[in-house]
C-alpha atoms as a PDB file:
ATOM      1  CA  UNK A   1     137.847  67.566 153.576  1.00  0.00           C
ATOM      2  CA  UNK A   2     137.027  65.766 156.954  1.00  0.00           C
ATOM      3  CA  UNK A   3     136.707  61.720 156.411  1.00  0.00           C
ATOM      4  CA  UNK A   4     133.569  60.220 156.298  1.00  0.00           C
ATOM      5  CA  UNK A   5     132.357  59.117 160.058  1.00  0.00           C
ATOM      6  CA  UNK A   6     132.382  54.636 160.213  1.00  0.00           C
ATOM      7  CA  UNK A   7     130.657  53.024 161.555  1.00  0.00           C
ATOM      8  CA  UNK A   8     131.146  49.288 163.407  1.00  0.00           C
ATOM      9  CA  UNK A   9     134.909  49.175 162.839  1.00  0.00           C
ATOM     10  CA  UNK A  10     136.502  46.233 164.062  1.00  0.00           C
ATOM     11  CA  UNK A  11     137.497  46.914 167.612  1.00  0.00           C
ATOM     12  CA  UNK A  12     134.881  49.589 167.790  1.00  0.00           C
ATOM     13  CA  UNK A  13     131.947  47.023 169.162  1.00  0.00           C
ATOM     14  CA  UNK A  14     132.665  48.020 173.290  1.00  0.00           C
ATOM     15  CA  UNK A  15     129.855  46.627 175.778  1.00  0.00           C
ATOM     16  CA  UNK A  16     129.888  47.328 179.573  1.00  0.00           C
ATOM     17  CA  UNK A  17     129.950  44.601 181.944  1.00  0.00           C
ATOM     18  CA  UNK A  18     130.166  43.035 184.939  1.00  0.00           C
ATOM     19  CA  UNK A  19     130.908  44.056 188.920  1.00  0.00           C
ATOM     20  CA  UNK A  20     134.490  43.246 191.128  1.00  0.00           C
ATOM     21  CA  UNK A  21     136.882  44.407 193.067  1.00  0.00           C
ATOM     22  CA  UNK A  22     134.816  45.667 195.413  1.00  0.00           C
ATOM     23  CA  UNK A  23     136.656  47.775 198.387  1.00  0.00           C
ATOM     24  CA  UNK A  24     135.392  49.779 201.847  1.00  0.00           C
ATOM     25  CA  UNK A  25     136.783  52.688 202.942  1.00  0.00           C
ATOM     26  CA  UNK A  26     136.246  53.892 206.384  1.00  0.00           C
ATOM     27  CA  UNK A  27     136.451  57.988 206.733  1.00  0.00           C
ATOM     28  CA  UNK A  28     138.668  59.444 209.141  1.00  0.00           C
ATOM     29  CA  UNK A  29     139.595  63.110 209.120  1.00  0.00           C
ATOM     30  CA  UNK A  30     138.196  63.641 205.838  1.00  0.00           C
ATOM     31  CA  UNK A  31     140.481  60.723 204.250  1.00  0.00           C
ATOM     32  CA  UNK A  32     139.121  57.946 203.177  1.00  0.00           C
ATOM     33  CA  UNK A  33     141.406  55.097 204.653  1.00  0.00           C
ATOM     34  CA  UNK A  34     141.333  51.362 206.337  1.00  0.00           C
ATOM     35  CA  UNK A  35     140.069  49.610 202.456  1.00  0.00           C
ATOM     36  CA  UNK A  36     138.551  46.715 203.385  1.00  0.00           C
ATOM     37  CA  UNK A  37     137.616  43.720 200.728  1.00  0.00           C
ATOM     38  CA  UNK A  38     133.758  43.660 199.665  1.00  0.00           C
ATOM     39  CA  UNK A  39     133.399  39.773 198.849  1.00  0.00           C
ATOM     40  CA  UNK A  40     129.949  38.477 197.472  1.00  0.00           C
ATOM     41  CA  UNK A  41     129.463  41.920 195.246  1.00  0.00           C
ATOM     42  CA  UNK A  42     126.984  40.718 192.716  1.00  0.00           C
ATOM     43  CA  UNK A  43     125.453  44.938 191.895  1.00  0.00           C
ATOM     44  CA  UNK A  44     126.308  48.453 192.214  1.00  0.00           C
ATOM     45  CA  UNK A  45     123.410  50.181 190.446  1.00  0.00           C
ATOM     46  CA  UNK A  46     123.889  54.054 190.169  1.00  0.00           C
ATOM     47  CA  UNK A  47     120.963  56.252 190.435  1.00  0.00           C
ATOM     48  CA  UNK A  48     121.354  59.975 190.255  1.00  0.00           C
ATOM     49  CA  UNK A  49     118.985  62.115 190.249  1.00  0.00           C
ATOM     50  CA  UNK A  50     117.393  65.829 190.511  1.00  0.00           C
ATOM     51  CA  UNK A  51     118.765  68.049 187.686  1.00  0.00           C
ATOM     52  CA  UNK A  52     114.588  69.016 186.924  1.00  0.00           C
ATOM     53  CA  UNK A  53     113.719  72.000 184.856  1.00  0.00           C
ATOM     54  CA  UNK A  54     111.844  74.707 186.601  1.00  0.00           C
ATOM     55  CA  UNK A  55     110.788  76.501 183.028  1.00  0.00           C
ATOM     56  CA  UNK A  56     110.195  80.393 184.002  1.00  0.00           C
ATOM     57  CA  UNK A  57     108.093  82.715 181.483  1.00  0.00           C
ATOM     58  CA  UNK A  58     108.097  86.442 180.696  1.00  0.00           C
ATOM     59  CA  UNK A  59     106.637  88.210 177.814  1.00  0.00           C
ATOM     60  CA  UNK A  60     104.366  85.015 177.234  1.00  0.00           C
ATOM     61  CA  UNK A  61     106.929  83.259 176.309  1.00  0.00           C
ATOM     62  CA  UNK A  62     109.460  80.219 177.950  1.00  0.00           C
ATOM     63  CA  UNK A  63     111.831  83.036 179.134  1.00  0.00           C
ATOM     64  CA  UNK A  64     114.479  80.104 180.714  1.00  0.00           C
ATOM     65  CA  UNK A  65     115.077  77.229 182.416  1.00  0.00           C
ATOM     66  CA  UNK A  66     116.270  76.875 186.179  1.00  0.00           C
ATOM     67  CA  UNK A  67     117.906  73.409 186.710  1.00  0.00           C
ATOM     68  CA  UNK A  68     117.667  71.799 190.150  1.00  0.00           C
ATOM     69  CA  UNK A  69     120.463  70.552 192.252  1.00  0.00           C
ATOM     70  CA  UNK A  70     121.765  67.033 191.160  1.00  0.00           C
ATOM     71  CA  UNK A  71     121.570  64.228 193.946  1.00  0.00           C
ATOM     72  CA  UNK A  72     123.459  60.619 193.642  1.00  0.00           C
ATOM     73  CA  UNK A  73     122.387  57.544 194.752  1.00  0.00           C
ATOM     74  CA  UNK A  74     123.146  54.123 194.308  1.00  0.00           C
ATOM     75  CA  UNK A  75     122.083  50.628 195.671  1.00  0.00           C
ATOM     76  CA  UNK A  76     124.292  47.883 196.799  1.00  0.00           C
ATOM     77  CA  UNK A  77     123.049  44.205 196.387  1.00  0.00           C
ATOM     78  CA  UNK A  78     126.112  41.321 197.694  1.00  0.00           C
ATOM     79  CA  UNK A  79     125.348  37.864 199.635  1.00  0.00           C
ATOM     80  CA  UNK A  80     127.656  39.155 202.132  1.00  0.00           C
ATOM     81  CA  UNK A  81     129.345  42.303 203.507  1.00  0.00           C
ATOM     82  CA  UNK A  82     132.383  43.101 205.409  1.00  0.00           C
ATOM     83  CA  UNK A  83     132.233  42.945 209.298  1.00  0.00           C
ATOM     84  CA  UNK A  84     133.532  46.681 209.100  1.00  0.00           C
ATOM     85  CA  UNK A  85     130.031  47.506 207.097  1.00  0.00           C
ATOM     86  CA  UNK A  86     128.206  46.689 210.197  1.00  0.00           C
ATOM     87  CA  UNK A  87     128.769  49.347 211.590  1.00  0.00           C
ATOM     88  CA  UNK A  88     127.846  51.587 208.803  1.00  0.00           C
ATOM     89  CA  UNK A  89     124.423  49.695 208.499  1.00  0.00           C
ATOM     90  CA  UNK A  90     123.407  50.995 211.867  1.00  0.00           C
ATOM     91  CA  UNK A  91     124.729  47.882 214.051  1.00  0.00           C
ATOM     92  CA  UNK A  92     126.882  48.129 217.261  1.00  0.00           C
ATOM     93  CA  UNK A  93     128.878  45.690 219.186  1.00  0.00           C
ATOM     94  CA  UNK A  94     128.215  44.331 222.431  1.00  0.00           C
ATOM     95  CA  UNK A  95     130.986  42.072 222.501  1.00  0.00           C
ATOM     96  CA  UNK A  96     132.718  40.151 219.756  1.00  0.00           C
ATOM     97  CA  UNK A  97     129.917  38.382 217.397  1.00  0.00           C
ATOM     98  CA  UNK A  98     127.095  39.839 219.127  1.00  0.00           C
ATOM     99  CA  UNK A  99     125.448  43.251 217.123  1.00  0.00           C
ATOM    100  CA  UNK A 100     122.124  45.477 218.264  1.00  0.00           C
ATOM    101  CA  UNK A 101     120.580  47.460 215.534  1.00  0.00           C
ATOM    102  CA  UNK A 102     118.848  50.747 215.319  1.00  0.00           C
ATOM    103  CA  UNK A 103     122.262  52.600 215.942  1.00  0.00           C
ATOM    104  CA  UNK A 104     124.233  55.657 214.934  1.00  0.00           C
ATOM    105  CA  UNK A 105     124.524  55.082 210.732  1.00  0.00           C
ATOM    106  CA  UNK A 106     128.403  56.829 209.962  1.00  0.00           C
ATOM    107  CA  UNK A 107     128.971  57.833 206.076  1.00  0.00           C
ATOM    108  CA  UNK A 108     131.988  55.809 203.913  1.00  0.00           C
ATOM    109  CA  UNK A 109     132.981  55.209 200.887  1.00  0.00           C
ATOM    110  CA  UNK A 110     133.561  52.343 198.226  1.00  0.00           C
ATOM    111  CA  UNK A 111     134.850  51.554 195.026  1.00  0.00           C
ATOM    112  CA  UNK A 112     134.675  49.038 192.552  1.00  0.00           C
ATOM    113  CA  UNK A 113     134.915  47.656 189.296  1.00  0.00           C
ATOM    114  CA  UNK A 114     132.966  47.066 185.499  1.00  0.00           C
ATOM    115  CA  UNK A 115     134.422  45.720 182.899  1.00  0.00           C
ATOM    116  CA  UNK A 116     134.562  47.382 179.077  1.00  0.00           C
ATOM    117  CA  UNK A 117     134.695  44.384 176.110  1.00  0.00           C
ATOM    118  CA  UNK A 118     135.061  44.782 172.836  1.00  0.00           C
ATOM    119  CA  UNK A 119     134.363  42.466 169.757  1.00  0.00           C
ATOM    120  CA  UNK A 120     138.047  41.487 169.314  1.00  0.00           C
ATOM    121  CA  UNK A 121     138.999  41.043 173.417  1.00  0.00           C
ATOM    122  CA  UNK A 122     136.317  40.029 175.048  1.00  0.00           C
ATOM    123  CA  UNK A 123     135.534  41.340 178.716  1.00  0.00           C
ATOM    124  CA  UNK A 124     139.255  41.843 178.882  1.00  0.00           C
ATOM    125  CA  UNK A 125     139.250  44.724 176.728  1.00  0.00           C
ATOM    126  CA  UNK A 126     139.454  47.310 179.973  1.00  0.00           C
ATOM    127  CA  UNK A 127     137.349  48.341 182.669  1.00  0.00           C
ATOM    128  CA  UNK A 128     136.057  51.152 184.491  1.00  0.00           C
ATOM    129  CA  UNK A 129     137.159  52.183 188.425  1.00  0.00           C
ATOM    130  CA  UNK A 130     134.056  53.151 190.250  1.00  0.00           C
ATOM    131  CA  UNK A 131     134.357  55.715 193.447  1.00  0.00           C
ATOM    132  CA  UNK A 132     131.524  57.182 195.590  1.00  0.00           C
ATOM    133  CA  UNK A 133     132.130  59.093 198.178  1.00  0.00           C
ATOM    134  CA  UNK A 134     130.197  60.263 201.492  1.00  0.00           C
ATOM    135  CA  UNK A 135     127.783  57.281 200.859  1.00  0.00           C
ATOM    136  CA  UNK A 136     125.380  56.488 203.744  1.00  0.00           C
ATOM    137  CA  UNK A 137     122.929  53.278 203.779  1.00  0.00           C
ATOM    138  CA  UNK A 138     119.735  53.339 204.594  1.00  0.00           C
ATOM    139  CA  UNK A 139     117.778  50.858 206.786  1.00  0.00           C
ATOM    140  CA  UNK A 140     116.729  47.695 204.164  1.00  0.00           C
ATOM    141  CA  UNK A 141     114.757  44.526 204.589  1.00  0.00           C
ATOM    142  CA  UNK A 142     116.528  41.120 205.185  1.00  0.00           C
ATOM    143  CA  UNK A 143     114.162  38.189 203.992  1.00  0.00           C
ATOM    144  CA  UNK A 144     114.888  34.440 205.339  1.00  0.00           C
ATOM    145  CA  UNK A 145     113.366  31.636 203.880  1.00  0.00           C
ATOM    146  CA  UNK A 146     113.055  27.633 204.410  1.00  0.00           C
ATOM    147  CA  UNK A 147     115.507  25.682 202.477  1.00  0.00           C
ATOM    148  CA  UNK A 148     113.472  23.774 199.645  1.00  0.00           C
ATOM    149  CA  UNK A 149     113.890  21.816 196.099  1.00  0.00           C
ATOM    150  CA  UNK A 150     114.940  24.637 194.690  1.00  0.00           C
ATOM    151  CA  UNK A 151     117.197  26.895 197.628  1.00  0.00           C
ATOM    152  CA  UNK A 152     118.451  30.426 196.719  1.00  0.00           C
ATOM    153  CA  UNK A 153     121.582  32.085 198.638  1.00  0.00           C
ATOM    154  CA  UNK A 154     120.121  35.450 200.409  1.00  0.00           C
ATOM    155  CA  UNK A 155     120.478  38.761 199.157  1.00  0.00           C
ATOM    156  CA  UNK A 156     121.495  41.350 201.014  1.00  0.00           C
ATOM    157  CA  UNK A 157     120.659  45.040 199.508  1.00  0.00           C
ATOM    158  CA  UNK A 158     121.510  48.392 200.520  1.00  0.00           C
ATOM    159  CA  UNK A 159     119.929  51.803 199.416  1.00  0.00           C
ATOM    160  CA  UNK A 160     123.230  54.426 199.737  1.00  0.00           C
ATOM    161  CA  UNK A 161     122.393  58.609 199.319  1.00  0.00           C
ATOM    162  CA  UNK A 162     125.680  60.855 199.173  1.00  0.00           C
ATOM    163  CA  UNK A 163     127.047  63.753 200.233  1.00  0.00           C
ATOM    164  CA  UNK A 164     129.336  65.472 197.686  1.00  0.00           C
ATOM    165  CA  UNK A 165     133.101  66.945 198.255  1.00  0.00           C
ATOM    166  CA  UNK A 166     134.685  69.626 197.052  1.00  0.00           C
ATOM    167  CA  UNK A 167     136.427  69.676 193.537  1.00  0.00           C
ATOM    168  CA  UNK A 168     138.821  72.502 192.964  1.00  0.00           C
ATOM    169  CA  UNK A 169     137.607  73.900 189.813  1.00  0.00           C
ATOM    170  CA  UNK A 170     134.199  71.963 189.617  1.00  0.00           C
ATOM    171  CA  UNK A 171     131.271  71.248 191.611  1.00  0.00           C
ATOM    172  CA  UNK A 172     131.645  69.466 194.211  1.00  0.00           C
ATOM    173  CA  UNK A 173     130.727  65.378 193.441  1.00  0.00           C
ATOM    174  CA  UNK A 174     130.071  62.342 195.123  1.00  0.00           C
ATOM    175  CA  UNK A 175     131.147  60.136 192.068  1.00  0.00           C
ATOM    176  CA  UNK A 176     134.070  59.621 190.162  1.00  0.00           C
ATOM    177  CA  UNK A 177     134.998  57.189 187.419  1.00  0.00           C
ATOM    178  CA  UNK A 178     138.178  55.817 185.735  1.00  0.00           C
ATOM    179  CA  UNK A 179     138.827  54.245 181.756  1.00  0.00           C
ATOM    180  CA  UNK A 180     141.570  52.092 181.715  1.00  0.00           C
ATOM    181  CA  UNK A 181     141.855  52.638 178.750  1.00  0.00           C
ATOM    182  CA  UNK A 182     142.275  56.413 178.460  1.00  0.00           C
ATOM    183  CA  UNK A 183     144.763  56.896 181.154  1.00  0.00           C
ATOM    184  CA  UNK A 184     148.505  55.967 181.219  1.00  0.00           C
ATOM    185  CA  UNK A 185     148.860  52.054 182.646  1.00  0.00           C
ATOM    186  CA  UNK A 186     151.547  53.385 184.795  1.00  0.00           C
ATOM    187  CA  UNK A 187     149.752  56.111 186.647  1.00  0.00           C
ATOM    188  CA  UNK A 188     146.706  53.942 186.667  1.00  0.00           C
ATOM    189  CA  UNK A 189     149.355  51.304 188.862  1.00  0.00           C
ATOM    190  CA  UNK A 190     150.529  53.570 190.792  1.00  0.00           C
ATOM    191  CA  UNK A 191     146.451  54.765 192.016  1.00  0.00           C
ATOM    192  CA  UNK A 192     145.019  50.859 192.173  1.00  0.00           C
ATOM    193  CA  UNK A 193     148.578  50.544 194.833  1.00  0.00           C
ATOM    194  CA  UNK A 194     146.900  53.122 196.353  1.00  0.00           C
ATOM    195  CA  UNK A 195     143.663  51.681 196.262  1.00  0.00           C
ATOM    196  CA  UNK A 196     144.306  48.305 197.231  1.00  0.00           C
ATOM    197  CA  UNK A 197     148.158  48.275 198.521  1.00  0.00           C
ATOM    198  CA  UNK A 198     150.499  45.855 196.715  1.00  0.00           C
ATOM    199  CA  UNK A 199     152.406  42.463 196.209  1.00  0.00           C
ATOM    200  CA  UNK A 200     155.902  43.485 196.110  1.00  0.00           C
ATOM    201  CA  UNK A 201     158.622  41.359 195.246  1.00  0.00           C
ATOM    202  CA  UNK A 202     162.040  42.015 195.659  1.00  0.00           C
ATOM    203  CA  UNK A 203     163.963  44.052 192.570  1.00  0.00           C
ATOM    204  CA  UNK A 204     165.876  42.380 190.455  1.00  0.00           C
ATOM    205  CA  UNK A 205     168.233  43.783 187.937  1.00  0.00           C
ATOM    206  CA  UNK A 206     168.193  40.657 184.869  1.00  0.00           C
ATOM    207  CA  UNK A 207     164.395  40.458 185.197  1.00  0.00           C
ATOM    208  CA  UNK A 208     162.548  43.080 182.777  1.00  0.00           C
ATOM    209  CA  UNK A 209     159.291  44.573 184.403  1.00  0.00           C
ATOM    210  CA  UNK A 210     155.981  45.781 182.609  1.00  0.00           C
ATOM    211  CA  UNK A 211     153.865  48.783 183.571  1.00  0.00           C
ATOM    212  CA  UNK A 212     152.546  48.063 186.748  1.00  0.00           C
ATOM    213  CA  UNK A 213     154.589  45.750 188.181  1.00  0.00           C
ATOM    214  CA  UNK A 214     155.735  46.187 191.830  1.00  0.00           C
ATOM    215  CA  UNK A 215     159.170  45.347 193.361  1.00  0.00           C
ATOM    216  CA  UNK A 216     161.004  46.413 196.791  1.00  0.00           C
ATOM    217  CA  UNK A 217     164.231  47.988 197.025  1.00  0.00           C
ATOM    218  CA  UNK A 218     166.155  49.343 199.540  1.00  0.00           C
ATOM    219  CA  UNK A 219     163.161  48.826 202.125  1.00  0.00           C
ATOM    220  CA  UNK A 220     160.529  50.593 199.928  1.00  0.00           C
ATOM    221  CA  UNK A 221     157.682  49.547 197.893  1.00  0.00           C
ATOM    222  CA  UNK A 222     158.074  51.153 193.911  1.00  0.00           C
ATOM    223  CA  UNK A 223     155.145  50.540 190.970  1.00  0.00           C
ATOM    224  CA  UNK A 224     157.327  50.784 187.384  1.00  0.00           C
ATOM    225  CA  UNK A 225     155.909  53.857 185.373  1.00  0.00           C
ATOM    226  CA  UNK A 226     156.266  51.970 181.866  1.00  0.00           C
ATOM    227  CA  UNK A 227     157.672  49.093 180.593  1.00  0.00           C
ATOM    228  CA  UNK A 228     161.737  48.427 182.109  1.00  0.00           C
ATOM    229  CA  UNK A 229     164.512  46.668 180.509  1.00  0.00           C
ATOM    230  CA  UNK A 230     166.717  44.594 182.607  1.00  0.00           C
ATOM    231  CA  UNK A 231     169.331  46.780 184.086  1.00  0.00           C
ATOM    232  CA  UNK A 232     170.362  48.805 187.414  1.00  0.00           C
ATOM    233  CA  UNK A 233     167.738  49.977 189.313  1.00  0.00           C
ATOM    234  CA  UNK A 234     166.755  53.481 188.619  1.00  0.00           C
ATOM    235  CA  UNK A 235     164.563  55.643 190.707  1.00  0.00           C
ATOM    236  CA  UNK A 236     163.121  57.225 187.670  1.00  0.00           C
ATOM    237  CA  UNK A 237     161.484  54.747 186.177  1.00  0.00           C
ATOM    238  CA  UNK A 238     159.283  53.880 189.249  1.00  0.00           C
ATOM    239  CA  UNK A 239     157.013  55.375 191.313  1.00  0.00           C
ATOM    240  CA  UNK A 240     157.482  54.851 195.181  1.00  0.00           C
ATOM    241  CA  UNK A 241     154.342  53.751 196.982  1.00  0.00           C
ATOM    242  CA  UNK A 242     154.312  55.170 200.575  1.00  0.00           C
ATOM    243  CA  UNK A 243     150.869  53.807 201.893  1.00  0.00           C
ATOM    244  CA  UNK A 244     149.945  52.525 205.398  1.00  0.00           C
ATOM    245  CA  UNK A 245     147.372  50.904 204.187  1.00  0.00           C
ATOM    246  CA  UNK A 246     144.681  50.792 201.185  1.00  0.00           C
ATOM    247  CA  UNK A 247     143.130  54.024 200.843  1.00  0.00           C
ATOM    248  CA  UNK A 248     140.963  55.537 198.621  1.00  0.00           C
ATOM    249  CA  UNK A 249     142.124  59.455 197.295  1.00  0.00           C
ATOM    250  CA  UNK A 250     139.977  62.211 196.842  1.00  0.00           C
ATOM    251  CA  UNK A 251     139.701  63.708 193.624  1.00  0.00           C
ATOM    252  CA  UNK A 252     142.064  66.615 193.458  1.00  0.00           C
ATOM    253  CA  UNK A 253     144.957  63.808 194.637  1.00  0.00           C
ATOM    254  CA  UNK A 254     143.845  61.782 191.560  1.00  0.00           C
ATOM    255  CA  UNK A 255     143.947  64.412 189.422  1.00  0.00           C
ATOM    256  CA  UNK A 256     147.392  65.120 190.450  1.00  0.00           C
ATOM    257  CA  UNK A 257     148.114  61.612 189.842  1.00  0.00           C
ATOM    258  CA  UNK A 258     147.495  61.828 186.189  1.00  0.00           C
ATOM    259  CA  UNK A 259     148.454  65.025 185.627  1.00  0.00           C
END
């Protein structure tokens, strides 16, 4: 006999929260490359949309549904964006500190961060890695106001539609999402090195390393795969990072990554 369902078990209370880490990626070639910090994130709020039932009828009756093509969106709100965003918010350069608007708008993508709590850790339960892809801003308003009693940092906002990429063996997407807690803490170290690029320090063999953790040896940058004993270095309990630079991966490489 199957057990009975429960309900509220301790542990079991998980909540959503929360918005950091957030990183631009410029596209080059089809890559996504050149991550850039997003400081000042205070929203990402994910709209998709379409998917609409067309209901056809034959024999005066609903004979079946045809279901529209699925669009994302999303909107950006921050107090501040990266001087690489400019560019991607329709601005060009003159010279150094001095933009014109009403310019070419180029596609990029960005990732970021919400947190998962739970009733026994708090916001530090887990957290979710955000990625959009092909992600183009539309033009947005700017208000300025006169400081007062009561002054209120600007908002900057940003409307983003998407272009999806190919999937092998799905349809292609413009979103992708990552639990912490589902995946293997290695793998998941070895993608946010990827992601972000990492603070190596140099290997040593009495210190014992966690899942994660990223050392230098022999001129190259490794991320451990699990937890390491002290001991000899050996190449099979790390992965080596090869990365010029933060980067965000297209699906079928993250796939392959925790595989």
């Amino acid at each position: 006999m199957a057990a009975k369902l429960i309900w509220d078990a301790p542990g079991e209370h998980l909540y959503e929260t929360g918005v950091d880490q957030g990183v631009l990626y410029e596209i080059e070639n089809g890559e996504y490359v050149s991550g850039v910090a997003w400081n000042g994130l205070t929203a990402v709020n994910e709209k998709p949309s379409g998917a609409d039932a067309s209901p056809l009828y034959a024999n005066n009756k609903q004979y079946l549904n045809l279901i529209a093509a699925e669009k994302y969106e999303a909107t950006i709100e921050a107090y501040t964006c990266p001087d690489q965003f400019y560019k991607h918010d329709g601005y060009g350069e003159l010279v150094t500190g001095v933009r014109i608007g009403q310019q070419a708008r180029t596609p990029f993508g960005l990732c970021y961060r919400s947190l998962i709590g739970n009733d026994e850790a708090g916001d530090s339960y887990g957290y979710t890695l955000h990625m959009i892809y092909g992600a183009q801003a539309s033009p947005s308003e700017k208000n300025h106001s006169t400081v007062n009693e009561s002054p209120e940092a600007v908002t900057l906002s940003w409307d983003l539609s998407t272009t999806p990429i190919n999937v092998t063996g799905h349809r292609a997407t413009a979103s992708l999402s990552i639990d912490s807690i589902a995946v293997d803490k290695g793998k998941l170290a070895r993608l946010e090195a990827i992601l972000y690029g990492v603070d190596a320090v140099a290997f040593d063999s009495s210190k014992a390393y966690k899942a994660g953790d990223a050392v230098t040896q022999t001129s190259k940058t490794y991320v451990a795969k699990t937890d390491i004993v002290a001991g000899e270095f050996s190449a099979d309990d790390w992965y080596e990072i090869n990365e010029e630079g933060p980067r965000m991966p297209l699906p079928d490489e993250i796939a392959t990554i925790f595989a």
